[in-house]
Protein backbone atom coordinates (compact mmCIF):
# COMPACT_ATOMS: atom_id res chain seq x y z
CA UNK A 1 15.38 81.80 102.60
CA UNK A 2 14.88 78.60 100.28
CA UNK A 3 16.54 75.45 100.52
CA UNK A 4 17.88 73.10 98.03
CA UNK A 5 15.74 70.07 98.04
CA UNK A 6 18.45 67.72 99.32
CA UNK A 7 18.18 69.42 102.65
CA UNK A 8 14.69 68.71 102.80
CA UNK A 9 15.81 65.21 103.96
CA UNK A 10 18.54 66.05 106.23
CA UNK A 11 18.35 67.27 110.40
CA UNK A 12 20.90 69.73 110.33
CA UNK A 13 22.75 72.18 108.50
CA UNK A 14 26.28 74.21 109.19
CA UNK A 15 26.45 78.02 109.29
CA UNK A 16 29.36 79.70 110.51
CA UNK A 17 29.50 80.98 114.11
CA UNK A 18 32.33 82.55 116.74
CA UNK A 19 32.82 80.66 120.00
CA UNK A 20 33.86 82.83 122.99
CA UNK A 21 35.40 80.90 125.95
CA UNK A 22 36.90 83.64 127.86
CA UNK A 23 38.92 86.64 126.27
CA UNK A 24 39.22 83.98 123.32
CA UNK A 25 37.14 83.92 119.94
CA UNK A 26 37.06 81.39 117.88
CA UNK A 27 35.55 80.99 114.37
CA UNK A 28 34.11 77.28 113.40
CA UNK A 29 31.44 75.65 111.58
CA UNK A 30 28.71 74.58 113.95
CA UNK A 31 25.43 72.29 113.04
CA UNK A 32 22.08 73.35 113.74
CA UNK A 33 18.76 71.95 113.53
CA UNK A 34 16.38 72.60 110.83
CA UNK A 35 12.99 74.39 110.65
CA UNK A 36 10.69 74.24 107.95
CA UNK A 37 7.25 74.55 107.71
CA UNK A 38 5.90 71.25 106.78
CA UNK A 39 2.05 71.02 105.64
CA UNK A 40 0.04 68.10 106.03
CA UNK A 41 -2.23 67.86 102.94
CA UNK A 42 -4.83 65.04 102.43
CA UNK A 43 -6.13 64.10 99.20
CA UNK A 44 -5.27 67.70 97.88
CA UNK A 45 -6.40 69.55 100.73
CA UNK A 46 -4.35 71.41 102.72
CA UNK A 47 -5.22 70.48 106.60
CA UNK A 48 -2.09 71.46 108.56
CA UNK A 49 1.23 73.60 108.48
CA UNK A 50 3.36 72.56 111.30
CA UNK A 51 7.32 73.98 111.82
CA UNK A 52 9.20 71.01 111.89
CA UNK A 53 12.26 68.79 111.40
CA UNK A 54 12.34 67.56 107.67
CA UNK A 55 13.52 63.86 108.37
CA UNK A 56 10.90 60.51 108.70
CA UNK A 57 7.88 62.64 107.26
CA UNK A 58 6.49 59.33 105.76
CA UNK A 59 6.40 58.56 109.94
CA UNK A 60 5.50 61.48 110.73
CA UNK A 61 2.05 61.22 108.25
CA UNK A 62 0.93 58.30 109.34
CA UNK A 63 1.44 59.00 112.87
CA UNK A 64 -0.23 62.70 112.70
CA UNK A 65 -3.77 61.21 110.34
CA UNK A 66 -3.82 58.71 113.30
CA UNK A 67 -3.34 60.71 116.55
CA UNK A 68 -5.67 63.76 114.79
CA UNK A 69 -8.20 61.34 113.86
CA UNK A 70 -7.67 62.00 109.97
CA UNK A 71 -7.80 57.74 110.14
CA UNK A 72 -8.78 55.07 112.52
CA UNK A 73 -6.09 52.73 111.39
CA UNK A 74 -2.70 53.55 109.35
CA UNK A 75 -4.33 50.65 107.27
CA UNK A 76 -6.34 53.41 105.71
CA UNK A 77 -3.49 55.57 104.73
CA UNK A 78 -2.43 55.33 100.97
CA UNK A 79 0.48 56.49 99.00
CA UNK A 80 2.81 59.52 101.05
CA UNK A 81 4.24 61.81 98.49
CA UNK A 82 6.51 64.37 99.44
CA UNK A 83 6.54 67.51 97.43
CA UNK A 84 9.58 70.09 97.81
CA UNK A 85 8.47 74.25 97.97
CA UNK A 86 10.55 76.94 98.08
CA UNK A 87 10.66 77.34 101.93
CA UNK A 88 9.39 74.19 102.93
CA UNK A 89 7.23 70.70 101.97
CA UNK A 90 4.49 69.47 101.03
CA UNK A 91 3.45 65.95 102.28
CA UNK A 92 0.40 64.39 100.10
CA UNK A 93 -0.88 62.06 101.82
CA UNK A 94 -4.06 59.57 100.18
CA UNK A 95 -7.09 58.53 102.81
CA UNK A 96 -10.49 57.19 101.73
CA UNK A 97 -12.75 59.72 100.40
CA UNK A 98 -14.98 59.44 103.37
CA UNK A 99 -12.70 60.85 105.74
CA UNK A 100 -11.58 62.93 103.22
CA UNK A 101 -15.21 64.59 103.54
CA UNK A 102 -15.32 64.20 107.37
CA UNK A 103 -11.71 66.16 107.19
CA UNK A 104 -13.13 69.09 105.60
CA UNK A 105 -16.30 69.09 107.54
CA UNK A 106 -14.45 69.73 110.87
CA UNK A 107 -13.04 72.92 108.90
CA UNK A 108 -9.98 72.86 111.23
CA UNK A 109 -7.13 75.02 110.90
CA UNK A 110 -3.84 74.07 113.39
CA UNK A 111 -1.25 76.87 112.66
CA UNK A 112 1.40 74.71 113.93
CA UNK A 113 4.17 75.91 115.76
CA UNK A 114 7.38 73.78 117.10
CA UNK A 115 6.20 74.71 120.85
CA UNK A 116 2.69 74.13 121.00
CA UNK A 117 0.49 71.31 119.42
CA UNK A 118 -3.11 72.50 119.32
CA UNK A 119 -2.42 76.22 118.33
CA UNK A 120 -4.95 77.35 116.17
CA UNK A 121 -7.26 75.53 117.07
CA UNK A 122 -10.48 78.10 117.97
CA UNK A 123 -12.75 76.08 119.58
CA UNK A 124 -12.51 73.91 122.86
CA UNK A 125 -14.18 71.11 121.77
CA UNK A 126 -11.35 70.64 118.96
CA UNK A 127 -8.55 71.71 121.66
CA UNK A 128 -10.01 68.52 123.71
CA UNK A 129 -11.25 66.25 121.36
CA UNK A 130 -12.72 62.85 123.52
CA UNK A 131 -10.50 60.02 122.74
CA UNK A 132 -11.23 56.33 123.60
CA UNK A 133 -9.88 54.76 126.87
CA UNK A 134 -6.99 52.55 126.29
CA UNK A 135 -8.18 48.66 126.30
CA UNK A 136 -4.80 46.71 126.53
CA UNK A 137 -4.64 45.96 131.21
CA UNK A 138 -0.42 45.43 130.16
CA UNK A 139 1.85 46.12 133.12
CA UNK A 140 5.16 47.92 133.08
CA UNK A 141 8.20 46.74 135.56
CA UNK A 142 9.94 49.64 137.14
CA UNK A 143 13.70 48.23 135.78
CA UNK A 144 12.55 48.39 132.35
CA UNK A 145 11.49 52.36 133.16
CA UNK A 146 15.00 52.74 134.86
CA UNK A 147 16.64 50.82 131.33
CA UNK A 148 14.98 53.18 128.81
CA UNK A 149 15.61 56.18 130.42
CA UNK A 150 19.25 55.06 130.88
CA UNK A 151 19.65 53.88 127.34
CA UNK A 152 17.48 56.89 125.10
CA UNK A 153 20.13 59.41 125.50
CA UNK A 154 22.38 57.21 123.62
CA UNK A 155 19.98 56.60 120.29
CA UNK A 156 19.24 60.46 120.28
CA UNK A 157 21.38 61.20 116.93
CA UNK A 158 20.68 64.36 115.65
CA UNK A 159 20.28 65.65 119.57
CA UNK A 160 23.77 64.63 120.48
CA UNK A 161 25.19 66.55 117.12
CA UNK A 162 22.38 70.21 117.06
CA UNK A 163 21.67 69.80 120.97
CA UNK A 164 18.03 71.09 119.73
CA UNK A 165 15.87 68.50 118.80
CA UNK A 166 12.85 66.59 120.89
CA UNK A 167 12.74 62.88 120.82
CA UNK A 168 9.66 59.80 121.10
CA UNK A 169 11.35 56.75 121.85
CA UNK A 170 9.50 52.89 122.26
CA UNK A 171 10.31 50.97 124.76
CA UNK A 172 9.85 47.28 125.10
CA UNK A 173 8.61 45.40 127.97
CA UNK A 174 11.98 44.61 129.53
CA UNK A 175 13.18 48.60 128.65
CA UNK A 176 14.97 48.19 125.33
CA UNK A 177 14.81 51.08 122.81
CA UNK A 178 12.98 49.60 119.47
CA UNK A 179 12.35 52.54 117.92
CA UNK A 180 12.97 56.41 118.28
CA UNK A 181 12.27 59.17 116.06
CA UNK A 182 13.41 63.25 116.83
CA UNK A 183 12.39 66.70 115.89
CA UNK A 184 12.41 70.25 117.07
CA UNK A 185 8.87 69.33 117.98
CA UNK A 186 7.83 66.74 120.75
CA UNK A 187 4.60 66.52 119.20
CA UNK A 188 5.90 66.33 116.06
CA UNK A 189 8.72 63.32 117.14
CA UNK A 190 5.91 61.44 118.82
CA UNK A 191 3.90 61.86 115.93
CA UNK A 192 6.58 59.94 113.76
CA UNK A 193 7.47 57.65 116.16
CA UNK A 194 3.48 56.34 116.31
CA UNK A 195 3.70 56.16 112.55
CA UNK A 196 6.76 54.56 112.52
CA UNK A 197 5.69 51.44 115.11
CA UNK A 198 3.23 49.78 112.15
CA UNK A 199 5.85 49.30 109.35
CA UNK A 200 8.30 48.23 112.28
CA UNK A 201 6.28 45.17 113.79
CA UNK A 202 5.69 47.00 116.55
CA UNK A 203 1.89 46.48 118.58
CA UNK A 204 0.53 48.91 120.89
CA UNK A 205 1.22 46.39 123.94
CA UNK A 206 4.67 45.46 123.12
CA UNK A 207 5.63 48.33 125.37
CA UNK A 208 6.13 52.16 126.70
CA UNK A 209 6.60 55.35 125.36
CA UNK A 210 9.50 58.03 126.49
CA UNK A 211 9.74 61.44 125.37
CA UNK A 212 12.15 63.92 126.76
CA UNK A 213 10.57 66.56 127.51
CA UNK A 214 7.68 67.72 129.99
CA UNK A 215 4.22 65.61 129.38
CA UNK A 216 0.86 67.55 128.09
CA UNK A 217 -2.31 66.92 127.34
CA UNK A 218 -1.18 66.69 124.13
CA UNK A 219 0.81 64.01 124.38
CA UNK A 220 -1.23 61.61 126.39
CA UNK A 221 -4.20 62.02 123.85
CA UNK A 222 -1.56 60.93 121.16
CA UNK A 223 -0.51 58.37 123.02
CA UNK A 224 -4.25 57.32 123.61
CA UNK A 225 -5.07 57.55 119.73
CA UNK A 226 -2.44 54.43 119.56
CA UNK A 227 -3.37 52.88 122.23
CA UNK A 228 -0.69 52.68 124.42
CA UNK A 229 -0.26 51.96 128.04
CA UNK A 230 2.40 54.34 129.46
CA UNK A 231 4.13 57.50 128.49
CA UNK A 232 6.83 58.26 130.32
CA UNK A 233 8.64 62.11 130.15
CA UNK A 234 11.78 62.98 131.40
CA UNK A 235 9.81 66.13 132.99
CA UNK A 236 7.06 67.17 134.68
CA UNK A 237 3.32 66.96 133.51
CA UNK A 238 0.95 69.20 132.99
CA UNK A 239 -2.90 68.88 135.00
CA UNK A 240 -4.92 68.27 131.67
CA UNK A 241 -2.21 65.72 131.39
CA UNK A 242 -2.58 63.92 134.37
CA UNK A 243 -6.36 64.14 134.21
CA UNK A 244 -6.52 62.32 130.76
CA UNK A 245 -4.15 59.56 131.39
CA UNK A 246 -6.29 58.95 135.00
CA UNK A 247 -9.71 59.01 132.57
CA UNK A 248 -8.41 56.87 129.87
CA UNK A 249 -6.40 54.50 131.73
CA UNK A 250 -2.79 55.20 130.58
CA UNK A 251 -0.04 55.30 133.03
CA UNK A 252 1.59 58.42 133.11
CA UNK A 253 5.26 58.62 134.59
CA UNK A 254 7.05 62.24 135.22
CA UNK A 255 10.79 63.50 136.49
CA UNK A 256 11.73 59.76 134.72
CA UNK A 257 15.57 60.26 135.25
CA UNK A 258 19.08 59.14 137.27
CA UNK A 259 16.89 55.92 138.53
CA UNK A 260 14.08 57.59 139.71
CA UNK A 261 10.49 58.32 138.42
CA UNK A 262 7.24 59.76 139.63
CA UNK A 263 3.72 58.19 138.60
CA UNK A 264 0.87 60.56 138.64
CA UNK A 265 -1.95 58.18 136.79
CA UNK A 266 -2.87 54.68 136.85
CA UNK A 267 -0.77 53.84 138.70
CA UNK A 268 -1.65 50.10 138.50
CA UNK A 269 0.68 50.68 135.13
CA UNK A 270 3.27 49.98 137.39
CA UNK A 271 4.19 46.21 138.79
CA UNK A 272 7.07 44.98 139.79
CA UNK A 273 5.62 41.83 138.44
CA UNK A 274 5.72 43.18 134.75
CA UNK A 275 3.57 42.46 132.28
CA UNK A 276 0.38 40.59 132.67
């Protein structure tokens, strides 16, 4: 099925459904996320093809060339074009020519699905790429957790209309939501969210990452790749998880709901002094 470009920028679209409640039926227009495959091409080679949300793909390119290691530093990143297909878009996206080269060289295929953020990928050493340990020593308070987890539901747009969609939100040091970004994808909304801090004013140490869904390995290197401190998830973690935030020094919260969270790693992340 194609889609008229104007969707392309859009979360959601209506189809017709029937509503039982009971013996009753009822016919209505209902919203529902969209899915489109979105590829990631760099300098005019295709890299990636991920199933995603088509909203903030300028975020979400700068945030996926920095947590894959396409860049070192959205600095690098030039001009984002994003080119309308038939069943889905292109996003062009300019890097130096040397990583360029070192792009192809790693000959790297991610057939990227909405569930799963390293399928494809058909070697280990790609599926756990080493990532550096996170410098920054800042401190999180345990009422700016509680405030963020409190507060995220209520920035989560698209979610509260489709009741579908992932989210990334950044937290400050006292818990305030600066920025959140959604998708169908967690990877794929913490992927814009980290390419949406830069443009914002936002540094790695001005505070904490939520998402709300479980925590994987995944996730922590991505939130690693920014450099980072915490990453909170509304659910559980996964062991890789846990191991990598432990090696790298990011604090790694789980079951982060109703006033109550669990810390797994580093857990000198957590002060009730707050930040350093």
């Amino acid at each position: 099925m194609s889609h008229h470009p104007a969707a392309l920028s859009a979360g959601s679209r209506v189809f017709a459904a029937r509503q039982f409640a009971g013996s009753d039926a009822v016919e209505r227009d209902e919203p529902v996320a969209i899915e489109l495959p979105v590829a990631m091409v760099f300098n005019g080679h295709s890299f990636a093809v991920m199933l995603a949300t088509p909203m903030d793909l300028e975020d979400f390119a700068r945030g996926f060339a920095l947590t894959e290691g396409v860049v070192e530093d959205v600095d690098e990143i030039g001009a984002i074009e994003l080119r309308p297909e038939e069943r889905g878009i292109e996003v062009r996206v300019e890097i130096p020519e040397p990583r360029a080269l070192a792009l192809r060289a790693r000959q790297r295929s991610l057939a990227g699905r909405s569930g799963c953020g390293i399928c494809g990928v058909d070697r280990f050493s790609e599926a756990l790429r080493p990532v550096a340990a996170v410098k920054s020593a800042t401190r999180f308070a345990p009422p700016a957790l509680r405030r963020a987890v409190a507060d995220m539901a209520s920035h989560q747009v698209l979610n509260a209309d489709v009741g579908a969609v992932h989210a990334a939100a950044f937290a400050d040091l006292e818990g305030g939501i600066r920025c959140l970004r959604e998708d169908i994808g967690r990877h794929n909304a913490l992927d814009k969210l980290i390419g949406a801090l830069a443009p914002a004013g936002i540094g790695p140490n001005d505070g904490f990452l939520l998402v709300s869904s479980r925590c994987s390995y995944e996730l922590v290197h991505k939130t690693a790749a920014a450099g980072i401190g915490l990453i909170a998830a509304i659910s559980a973690p996964t062991s890789l998880a846990v191991e990598l935030a432990e090696k790298v020094g990011i604090g790694l919260v789980g079951f982060a709901r109703e006033g109550r969270f669990t810390v797994y790693a580093s857990p000198w992340r957590i002060s009730e002094d707050g930040a350093d």
